[in-house]
C-alpha atoms as a PDB file:
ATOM      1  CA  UNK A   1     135.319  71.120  76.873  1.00  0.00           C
ATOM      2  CA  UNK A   2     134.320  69.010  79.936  1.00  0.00           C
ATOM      3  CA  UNK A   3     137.019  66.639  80.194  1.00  0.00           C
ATOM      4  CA  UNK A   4     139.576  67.214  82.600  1.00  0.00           C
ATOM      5  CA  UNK A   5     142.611  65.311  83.686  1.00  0.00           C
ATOM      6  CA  UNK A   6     145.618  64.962  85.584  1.00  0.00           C
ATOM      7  CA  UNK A   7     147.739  62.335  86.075  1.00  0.00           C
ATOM      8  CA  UNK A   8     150.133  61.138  88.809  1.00  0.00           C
ATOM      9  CA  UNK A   9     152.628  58.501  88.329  1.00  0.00           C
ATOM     10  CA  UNK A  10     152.943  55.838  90.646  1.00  0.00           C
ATOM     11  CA  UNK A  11     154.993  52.958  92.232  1.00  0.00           C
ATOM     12  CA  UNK A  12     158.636  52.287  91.133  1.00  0.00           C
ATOM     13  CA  UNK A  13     157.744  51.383  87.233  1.00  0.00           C
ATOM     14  CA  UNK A  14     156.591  55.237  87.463  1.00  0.00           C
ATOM     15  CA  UNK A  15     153.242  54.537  85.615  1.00  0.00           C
ATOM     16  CA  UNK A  16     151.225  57.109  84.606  1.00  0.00           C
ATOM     17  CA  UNK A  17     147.906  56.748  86.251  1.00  0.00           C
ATOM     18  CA  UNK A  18     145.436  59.427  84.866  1.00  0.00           C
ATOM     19  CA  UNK A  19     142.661  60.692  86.466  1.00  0.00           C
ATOM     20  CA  UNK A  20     139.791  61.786  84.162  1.00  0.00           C
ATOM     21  CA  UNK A  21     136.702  63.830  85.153  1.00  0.00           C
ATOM     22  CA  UNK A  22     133.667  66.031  84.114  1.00  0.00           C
ATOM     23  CA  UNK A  23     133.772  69.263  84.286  1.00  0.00           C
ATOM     24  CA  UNK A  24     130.270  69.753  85.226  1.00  0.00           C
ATOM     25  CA  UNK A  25     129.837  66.558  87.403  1.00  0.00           C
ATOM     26  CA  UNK A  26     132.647  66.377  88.737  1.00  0.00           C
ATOM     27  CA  UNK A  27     132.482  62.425  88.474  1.00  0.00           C
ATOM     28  CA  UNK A  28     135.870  60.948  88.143  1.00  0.00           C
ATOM     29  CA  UNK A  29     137.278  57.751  87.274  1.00  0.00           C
ATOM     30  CA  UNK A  30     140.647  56.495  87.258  1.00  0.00           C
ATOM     31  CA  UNK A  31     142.574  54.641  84.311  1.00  0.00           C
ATOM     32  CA  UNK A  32     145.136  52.219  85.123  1.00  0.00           C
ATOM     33  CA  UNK A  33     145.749  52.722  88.645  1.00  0.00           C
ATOM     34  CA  UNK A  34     149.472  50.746  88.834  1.00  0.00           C
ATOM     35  CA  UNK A  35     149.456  51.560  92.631  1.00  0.00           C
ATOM     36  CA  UNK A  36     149.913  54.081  95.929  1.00  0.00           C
ATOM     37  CA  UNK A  37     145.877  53.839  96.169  1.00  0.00           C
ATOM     38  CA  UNK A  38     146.012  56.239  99.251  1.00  0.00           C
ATOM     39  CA  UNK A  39     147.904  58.497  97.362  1.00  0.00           C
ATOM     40  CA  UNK A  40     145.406  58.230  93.942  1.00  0.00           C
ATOM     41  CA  UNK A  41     142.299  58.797  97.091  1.00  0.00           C
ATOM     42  CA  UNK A  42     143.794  61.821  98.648  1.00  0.00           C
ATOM     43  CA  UNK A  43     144.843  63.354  94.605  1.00  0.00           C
ATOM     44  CA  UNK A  44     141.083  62.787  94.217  1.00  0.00           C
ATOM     45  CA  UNK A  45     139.739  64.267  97.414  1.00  0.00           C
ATOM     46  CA  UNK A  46     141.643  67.000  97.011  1.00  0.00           C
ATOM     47  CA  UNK A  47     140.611  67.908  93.069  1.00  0.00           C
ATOM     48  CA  UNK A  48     137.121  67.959  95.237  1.00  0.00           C
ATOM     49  CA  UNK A  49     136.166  64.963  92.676  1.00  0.00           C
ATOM     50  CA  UNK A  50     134.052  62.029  93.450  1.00  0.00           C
ATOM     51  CA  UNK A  51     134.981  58.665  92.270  1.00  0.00           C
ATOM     52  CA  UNK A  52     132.697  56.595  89.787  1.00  0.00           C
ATOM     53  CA  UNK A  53     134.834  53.854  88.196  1.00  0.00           C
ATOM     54  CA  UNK A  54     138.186  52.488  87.620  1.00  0.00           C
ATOM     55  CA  UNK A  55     139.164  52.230  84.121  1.00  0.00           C
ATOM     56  CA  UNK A  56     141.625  49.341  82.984  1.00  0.00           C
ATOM     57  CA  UNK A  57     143.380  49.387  79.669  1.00  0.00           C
ATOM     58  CA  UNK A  58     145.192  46.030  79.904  1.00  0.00           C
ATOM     59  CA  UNK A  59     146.220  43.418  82.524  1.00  0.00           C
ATOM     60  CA  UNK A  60     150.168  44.554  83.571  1.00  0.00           C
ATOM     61  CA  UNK A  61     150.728  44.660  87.073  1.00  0.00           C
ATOM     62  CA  UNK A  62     152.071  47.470  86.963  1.00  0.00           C
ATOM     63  CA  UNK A  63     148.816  49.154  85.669  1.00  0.00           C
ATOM     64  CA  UNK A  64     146.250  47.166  88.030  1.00  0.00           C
ATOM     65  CA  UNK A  65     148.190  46.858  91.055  1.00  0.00           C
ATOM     66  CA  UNK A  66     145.918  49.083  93.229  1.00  0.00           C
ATOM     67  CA  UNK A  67     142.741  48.293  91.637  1.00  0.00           C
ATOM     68  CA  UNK A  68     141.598  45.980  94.167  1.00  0.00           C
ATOM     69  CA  UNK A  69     142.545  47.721  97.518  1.00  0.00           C
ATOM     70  CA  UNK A  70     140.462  51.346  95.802  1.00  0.00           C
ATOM     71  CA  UNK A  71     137.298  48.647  95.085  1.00  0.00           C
ATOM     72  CA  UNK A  72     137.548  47.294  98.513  1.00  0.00           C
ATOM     73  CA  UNK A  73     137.243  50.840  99.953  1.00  0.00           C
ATOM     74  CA  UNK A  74     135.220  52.501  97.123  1.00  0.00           C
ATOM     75  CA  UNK A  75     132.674  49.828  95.968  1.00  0.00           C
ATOM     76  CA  UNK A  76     133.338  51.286  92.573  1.00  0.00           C
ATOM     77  CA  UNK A  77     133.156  49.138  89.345  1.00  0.00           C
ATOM     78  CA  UNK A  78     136.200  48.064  87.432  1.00  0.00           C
ATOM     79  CA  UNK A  79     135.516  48.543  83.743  1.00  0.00           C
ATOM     80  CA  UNK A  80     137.737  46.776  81.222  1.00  0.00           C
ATOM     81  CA  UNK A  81     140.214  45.759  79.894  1.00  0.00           C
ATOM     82  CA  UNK A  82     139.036  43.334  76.910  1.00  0.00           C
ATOM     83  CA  UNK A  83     138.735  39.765  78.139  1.00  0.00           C
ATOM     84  CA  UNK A  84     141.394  38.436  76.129  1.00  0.00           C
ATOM     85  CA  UNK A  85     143.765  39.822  78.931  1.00  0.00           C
ATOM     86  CA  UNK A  86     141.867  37.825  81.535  1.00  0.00           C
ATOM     87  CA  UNK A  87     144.997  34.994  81.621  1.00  0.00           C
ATOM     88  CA  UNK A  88     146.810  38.356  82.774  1.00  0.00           C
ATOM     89  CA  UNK A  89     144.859  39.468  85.637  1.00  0.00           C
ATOM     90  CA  UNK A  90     144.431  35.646  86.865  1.00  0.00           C
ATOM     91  CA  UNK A  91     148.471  35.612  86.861  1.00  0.00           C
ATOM     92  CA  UNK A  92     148.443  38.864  89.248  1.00  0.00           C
ATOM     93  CA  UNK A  93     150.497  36.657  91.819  1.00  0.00           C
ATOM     94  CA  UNK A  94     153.131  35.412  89.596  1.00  0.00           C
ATOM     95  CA  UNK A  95     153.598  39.033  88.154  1.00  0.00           C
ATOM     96  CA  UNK A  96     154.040  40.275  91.527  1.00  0.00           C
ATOM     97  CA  UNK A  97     156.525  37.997  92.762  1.00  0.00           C
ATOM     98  CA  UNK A  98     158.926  38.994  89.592  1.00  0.00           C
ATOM     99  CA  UNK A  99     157.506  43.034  89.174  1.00  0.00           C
ATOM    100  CA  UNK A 100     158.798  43.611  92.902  1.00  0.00           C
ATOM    101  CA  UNK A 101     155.354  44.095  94.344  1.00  0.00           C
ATOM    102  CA  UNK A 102     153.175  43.176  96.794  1.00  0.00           C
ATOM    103  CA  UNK A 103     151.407  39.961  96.888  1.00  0.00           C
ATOM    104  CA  UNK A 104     148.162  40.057  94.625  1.00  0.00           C
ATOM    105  CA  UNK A 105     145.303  37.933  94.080  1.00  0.00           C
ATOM    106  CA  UNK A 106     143.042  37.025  90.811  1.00  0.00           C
ATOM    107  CA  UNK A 107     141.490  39.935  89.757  1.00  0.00           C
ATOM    108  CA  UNK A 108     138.022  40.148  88.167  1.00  0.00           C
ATOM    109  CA  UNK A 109     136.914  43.065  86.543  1.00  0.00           C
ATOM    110  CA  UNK A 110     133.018  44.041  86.944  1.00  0.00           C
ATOM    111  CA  UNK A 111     132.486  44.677  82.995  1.00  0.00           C
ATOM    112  CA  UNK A 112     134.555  43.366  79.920  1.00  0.00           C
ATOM    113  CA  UNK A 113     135.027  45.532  77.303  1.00  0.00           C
ATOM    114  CA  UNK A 114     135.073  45.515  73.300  1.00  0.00           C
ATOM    115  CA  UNK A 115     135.644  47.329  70.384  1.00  0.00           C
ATOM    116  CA  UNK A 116     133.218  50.107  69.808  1.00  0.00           C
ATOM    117  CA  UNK A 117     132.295  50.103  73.628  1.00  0.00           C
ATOM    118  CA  UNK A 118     131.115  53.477  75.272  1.00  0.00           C
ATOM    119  CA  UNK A 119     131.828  54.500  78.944  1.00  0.00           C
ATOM    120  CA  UNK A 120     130.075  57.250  80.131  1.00  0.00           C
ATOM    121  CA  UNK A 121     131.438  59.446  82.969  1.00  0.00           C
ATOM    122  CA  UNK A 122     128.960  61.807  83.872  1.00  0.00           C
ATOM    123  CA  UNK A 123     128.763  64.203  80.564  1.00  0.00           C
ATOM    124  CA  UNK A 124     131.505  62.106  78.958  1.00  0.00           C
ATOM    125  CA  UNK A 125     131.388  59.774  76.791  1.00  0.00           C
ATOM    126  CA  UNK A 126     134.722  58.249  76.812  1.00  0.00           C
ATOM    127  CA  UNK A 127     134.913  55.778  72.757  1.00  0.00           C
ATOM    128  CA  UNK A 128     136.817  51.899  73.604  1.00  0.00           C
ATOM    129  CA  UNK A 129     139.366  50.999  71.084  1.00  0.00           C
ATOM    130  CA  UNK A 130     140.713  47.256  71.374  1.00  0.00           C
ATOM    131  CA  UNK A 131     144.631  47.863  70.571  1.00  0.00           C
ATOM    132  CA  UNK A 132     145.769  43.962  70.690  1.00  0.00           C
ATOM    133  CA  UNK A 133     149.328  43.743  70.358  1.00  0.00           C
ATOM    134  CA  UNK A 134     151.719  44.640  73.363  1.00  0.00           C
ATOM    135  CA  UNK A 135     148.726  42.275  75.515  1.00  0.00           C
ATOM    136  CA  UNK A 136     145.819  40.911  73.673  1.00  0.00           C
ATOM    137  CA  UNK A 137     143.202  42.676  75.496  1.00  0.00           C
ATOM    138  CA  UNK A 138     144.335  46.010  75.386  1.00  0.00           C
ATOM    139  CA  UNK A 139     142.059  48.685  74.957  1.00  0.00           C
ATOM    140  CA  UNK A 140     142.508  52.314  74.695  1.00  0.00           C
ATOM    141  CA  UNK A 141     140.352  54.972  75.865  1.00  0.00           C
ATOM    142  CA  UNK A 142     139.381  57.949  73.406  1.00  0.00           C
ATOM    143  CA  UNK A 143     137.025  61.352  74.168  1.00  0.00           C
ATOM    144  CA  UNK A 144     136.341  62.940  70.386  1.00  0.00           C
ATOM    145  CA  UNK A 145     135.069  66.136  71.893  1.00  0.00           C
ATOM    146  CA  UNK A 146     138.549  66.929  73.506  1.00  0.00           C
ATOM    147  CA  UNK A 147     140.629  64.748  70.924  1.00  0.00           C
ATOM    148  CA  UNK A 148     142.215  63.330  74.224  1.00  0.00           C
ATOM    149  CA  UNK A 149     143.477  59.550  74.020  1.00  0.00           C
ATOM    150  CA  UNK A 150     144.551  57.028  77.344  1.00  0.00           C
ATOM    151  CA  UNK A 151     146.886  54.687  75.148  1.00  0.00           C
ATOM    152  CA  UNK A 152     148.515  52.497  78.152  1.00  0.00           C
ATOM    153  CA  UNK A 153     151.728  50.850  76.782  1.00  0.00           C
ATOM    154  CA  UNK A 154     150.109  51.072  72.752  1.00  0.00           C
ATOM    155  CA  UNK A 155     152.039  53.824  71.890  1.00  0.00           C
ATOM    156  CA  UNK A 156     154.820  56.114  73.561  1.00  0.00           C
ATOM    157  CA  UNK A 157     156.555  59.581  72.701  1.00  0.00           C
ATOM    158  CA  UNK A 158     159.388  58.148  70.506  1.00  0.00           C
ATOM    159  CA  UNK A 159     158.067  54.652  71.265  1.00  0.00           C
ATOM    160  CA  UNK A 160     155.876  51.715  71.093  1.00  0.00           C
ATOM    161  CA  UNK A 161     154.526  49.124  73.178  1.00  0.00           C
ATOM    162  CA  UNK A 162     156.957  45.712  73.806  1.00  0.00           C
ATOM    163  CA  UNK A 163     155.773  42.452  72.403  1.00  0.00           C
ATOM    164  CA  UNK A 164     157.898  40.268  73.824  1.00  0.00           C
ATOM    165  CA  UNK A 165     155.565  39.128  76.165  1.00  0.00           C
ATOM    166  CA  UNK A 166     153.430  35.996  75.925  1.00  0.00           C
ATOM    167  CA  UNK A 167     150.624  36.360  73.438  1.00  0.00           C
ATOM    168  CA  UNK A 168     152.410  39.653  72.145  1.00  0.00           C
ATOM    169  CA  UNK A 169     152.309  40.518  68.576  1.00  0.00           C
ATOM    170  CA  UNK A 170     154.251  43.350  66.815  1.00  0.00           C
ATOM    171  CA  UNK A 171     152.111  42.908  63.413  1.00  0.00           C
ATOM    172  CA  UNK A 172     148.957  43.630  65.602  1.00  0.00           C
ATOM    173  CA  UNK A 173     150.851  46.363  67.338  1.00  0.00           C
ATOM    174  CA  UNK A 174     151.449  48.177  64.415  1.00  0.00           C
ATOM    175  CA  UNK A 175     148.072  47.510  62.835  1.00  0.00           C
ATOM    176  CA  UNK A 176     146.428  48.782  66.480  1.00  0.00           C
ATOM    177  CA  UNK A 177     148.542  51.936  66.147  1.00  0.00           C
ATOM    178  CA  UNK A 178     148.330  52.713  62.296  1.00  0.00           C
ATOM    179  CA  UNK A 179     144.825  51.487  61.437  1.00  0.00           C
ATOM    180  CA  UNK A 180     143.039  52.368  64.968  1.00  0.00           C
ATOM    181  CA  UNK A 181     144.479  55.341  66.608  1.00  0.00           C
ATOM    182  CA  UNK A 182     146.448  57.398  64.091  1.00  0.00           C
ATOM    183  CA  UNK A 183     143.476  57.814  61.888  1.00  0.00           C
ATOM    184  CA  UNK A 184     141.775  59.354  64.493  1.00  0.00           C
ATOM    185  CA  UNK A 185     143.457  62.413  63.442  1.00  0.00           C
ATOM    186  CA  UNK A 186     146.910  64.439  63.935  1.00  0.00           C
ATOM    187  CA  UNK A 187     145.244  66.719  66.579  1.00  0.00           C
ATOM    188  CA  UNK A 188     144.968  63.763  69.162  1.00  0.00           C
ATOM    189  CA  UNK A 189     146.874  63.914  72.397  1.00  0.00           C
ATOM    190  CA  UNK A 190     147.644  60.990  74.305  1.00  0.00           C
ATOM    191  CA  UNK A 191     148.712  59.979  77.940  1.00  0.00           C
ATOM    192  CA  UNK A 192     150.593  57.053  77.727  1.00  0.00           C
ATOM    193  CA  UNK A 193     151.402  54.508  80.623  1.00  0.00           C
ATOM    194  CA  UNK A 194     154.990  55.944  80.992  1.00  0.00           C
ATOM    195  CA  UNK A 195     156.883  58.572  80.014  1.00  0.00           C
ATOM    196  CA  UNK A 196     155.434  62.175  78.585  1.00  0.00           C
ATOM    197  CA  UNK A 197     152.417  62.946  76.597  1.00  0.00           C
ATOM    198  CA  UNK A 198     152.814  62.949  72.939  1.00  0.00           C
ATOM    199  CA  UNK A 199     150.054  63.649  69.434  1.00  0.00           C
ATOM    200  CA  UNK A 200     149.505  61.473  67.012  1.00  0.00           C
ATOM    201  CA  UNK A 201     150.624  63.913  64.394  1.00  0.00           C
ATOM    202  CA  UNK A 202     153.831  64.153  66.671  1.00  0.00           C
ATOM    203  CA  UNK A 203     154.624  60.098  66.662  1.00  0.00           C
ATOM    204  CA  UNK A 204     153.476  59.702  62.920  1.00  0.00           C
ATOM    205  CA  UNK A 205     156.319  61.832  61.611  1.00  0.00           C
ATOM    206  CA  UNK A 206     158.788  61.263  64.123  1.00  0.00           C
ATOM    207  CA  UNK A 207     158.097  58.309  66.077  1.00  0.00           C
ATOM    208  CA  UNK A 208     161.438  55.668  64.295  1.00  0.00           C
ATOM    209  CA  UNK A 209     159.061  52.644  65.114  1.00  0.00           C
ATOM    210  CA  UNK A 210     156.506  53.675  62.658  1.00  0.00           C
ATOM    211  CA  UNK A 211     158.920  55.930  60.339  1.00  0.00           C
ATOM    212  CA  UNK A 212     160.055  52.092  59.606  1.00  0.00           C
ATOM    213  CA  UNK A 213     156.654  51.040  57.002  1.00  0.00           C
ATOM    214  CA  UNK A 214     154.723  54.161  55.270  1.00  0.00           C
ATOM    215  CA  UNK A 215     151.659  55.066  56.830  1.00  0.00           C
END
């Protein structure tokens, strides 16, 4: 297995920003980095890892909040999310102002993503799953070799994603989890954007949001 991760939660939403790397190349990227870039630089320099991309799975603030000081001192791409979150990351000011963080301009990733994408990190290849739902342009971020999944705010342990936000959708939230990710298979772990790790086997079974309608 050459996928290794760790992942360090940041700012006061405590989001869990991973950061993913190959084993043999040592080429890392990090997905959904909410904020505290110095901190997410020195976690990197000291895993002796070198940076290759930042990896976005939707268009919350408190998921992109560091994403453009890192490419201002990295020059690394920004890959994702789907560009149906695009309204999102042009509202980064406005979400600021009421999320309790600094000030934020537009932000423009350097590639869109869609369903059926592949991102390759060095001898990853890393599958793109568009989860609409909790935002529109959510993606998720899936490695079959190590059955490890980077949900964001799809799916939580004991939990789901709200939808009370504009454009949210519970009926596509469901259908994202249920028809998406779940068949993917019981073994899958996932990092979500807050709280700890969970399976899909565990969440099926026990998870009261989608206990609710069979599977």
């Amino acid at each position: 297995m050459s996928l290794k991760f760790c992942t360090v939660p940041v700012t006061h939403y405590q989001q869990n920003c991973s950061i993913i790397w190959c084993e043999l190349s040592k080429q890392a990227a990090l997905v959904d980095p909410g904020g505290d870039a110095n901190k997410l630089l020195g976690k990197i320099d000291e895993l002796g890892l070198s940076l290759n991309k930042i990896l976005l799975t939707h268009g919350h603030m408190d998921h992109v909040g560091a994403t453009s000081e890192i490419r201002k001192s990295t020059a690394v791409p920004v890959i994702g999310p789907h560009k149906d979150d695009d309204f999102w990351l042009q509202s980064l000011a406005q979400q600021a102002s009421m999320m309790g963080f600094e000030a934020q301009a537009p932000l423009e990733p350097d590639t869109w993503l869609n369903d059926g994408d592949t991102v390759e990190l060095g001898e990853l290849s890393l599958q793109v799953i568009h989860c609409p739902g909790h935002t529109p342009g959510h993606v998720v971020f899936y490695e079959a070799d190590s059955q490890q999944a980077f949900v964001g705010d799809v799916l939580f342990a004991g939990s789901i994603g709200r939808t009370d936000f504009p454009k949210g959708n519970m009926t596509q939230l469901l259908d994202s989890i249920r028809n998406k990710l779940l068949v993917l298979g019981d073994e899958v772990n996932f990092v979500p954007g807050h709280g700890p790790n969970s399976s899909f086997g565990r969440e099926r079974v026990s998870n009261p949001f989608l206990a609710e309608q069979p599977y």
